[in-house]
Protein backbone atom coordinates (compact mmCIF):
# COMPACT_ATOMS: atom_id res chain seq x y z
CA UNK A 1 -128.98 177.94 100.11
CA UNK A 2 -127.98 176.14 103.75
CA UNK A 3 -129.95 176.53 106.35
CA UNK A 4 -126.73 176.89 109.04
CA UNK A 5 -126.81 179.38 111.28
CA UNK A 6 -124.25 180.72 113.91
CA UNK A 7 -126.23 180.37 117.57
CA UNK A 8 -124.93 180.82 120.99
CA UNK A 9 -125.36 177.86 123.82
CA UNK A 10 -125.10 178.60 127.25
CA UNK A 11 -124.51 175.90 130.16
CA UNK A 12 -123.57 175.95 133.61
CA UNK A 13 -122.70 173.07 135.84
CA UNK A 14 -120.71 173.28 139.90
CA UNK A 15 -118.51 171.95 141.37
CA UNK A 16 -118.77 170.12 145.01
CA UNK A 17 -114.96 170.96 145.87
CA UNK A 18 -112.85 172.99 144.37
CA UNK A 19 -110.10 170.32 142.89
CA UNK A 20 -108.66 169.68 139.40
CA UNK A 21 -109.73 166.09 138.70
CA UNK A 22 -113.32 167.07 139.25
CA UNK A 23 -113.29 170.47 137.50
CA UNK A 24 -112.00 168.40 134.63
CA UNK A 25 -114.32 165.84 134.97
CA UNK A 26 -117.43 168.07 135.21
CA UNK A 27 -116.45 170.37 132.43
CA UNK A 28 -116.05 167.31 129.87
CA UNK A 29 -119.75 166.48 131.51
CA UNK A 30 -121.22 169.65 130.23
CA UNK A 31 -119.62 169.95 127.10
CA UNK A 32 -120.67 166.54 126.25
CA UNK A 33 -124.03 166.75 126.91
CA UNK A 34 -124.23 170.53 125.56
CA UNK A 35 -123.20 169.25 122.46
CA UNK A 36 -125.20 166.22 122.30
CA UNK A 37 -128.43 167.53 122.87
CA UNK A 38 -127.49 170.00 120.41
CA UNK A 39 -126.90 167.45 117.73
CA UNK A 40 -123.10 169.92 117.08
CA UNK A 41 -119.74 168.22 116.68
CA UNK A 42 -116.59 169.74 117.56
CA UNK A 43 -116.16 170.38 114.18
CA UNK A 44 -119.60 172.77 114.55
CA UNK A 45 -117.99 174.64 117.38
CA UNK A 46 -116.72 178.17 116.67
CA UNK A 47 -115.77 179.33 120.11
CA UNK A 48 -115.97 179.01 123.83
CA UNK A 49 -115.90 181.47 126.61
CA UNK A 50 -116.05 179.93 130.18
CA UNK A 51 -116.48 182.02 133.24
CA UNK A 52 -115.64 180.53 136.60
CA UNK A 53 -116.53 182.15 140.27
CA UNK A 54 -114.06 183.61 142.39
CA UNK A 55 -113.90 180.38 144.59
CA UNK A 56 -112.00 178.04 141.41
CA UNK A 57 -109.17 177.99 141.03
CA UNK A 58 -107.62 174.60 140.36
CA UNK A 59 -107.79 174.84 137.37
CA UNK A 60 -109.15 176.89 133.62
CA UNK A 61 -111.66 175.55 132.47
CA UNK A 62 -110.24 175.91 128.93
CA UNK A 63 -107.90 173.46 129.88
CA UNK A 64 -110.33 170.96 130.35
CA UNK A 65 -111.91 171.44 127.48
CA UNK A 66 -108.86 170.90 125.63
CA UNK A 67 -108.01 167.64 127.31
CA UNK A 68 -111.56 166.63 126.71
CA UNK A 69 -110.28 166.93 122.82
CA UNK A 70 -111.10 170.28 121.54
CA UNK A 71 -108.04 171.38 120.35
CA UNK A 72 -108.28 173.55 117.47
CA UNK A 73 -111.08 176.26 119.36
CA UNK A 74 -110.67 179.53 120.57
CA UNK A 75 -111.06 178.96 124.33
CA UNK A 76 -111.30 181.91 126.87
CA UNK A 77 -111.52 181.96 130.57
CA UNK A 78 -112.73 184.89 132.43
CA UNK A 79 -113.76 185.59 136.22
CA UNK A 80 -117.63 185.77 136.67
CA UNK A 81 -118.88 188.46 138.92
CA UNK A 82 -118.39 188.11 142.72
CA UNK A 83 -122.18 188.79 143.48
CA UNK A 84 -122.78 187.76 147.30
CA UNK A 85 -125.15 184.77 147.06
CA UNK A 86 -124.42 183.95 143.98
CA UNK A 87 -123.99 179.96 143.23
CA UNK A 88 -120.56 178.81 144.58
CA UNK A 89 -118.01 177.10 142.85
CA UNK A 90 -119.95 177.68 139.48
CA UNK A 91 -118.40 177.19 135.71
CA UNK A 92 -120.25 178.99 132.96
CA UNK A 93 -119.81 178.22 129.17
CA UNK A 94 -121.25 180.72 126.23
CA UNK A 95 -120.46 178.09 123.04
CA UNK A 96 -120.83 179.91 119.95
CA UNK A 97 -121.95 176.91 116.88
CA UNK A 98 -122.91 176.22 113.70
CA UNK A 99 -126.24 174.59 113.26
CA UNK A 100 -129.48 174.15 111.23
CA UNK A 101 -131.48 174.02 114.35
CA UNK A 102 -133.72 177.01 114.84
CA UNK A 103 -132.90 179.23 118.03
CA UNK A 104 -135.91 177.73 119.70
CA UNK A 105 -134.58 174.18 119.39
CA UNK A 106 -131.60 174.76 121.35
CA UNK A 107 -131.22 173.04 124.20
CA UNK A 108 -129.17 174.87 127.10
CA UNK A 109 -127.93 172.66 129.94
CA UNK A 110 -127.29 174.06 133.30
CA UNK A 111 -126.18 170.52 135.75
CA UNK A 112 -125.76 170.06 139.26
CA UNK A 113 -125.97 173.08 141.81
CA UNK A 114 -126.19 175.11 138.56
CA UNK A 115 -129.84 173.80 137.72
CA UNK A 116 -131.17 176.32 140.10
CA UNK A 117 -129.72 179.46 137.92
CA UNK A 118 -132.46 178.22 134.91
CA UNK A 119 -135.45 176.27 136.09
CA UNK A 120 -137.48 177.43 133.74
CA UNK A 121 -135.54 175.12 130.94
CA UNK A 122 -135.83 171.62 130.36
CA UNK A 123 -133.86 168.45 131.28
């Protein structure tokens, strides 16, 4: 009998300005290091559900994750609620995965301006 499980990771990570190149570039930043301190592979992914706040929109963050070679994953985007003083310019990711580890091995990563929403985590 396997030990895999299905788990959910969550992550977070900002953006400074609200422009493609770097909502590309900070997406592939937090998938990558989601899913390295996670020990999963793309092939461990089952989905991913980004939300985004009001203030992005240059681009879906789906569609970085697909140019940062996760092609064959359901991907949805949705608007996160517009909560005054919330973090600005903030991309959420809820990655459901396949893995051995145990729940309390999981390593969530929240990066940049989004390190405030979780301080109680680990680097």
């Amino acid at each position: 009998m396997s030990d895999l499980r299905v788990r959910a990771l969550r992550g977070a990570t900002t953006l400074d300005v609200d422009e493609r190149d770097q909502l590309i570039e900070r997406v592939r930043e937090l998938l990558a290091v989601l899913m390295e301190r996670n020990e999963v592979g793309v092939d461990d992914l089952i989905s991913l559900v980004f939300t985004a706040t009001p203030d992005v929109r240059s681009e879906f963050p789906a569609a970085a994750a697909r140019a940062a070679g996760i092609a064959a994953v359901p991907l949805l985007c949705a608007r996160e609620l517009d909560v005054e003083g919330a973090v600005e310019r903030c991309i959420r990711v809820l990655a459901h995965v396949h893995t051995t580890r145990p729940a309390a091995d999981l390593r969530h990563v929240y990066l940049h301006g989004a390190r405030q929403l979780r301080t109680d985590l680990p680097e």
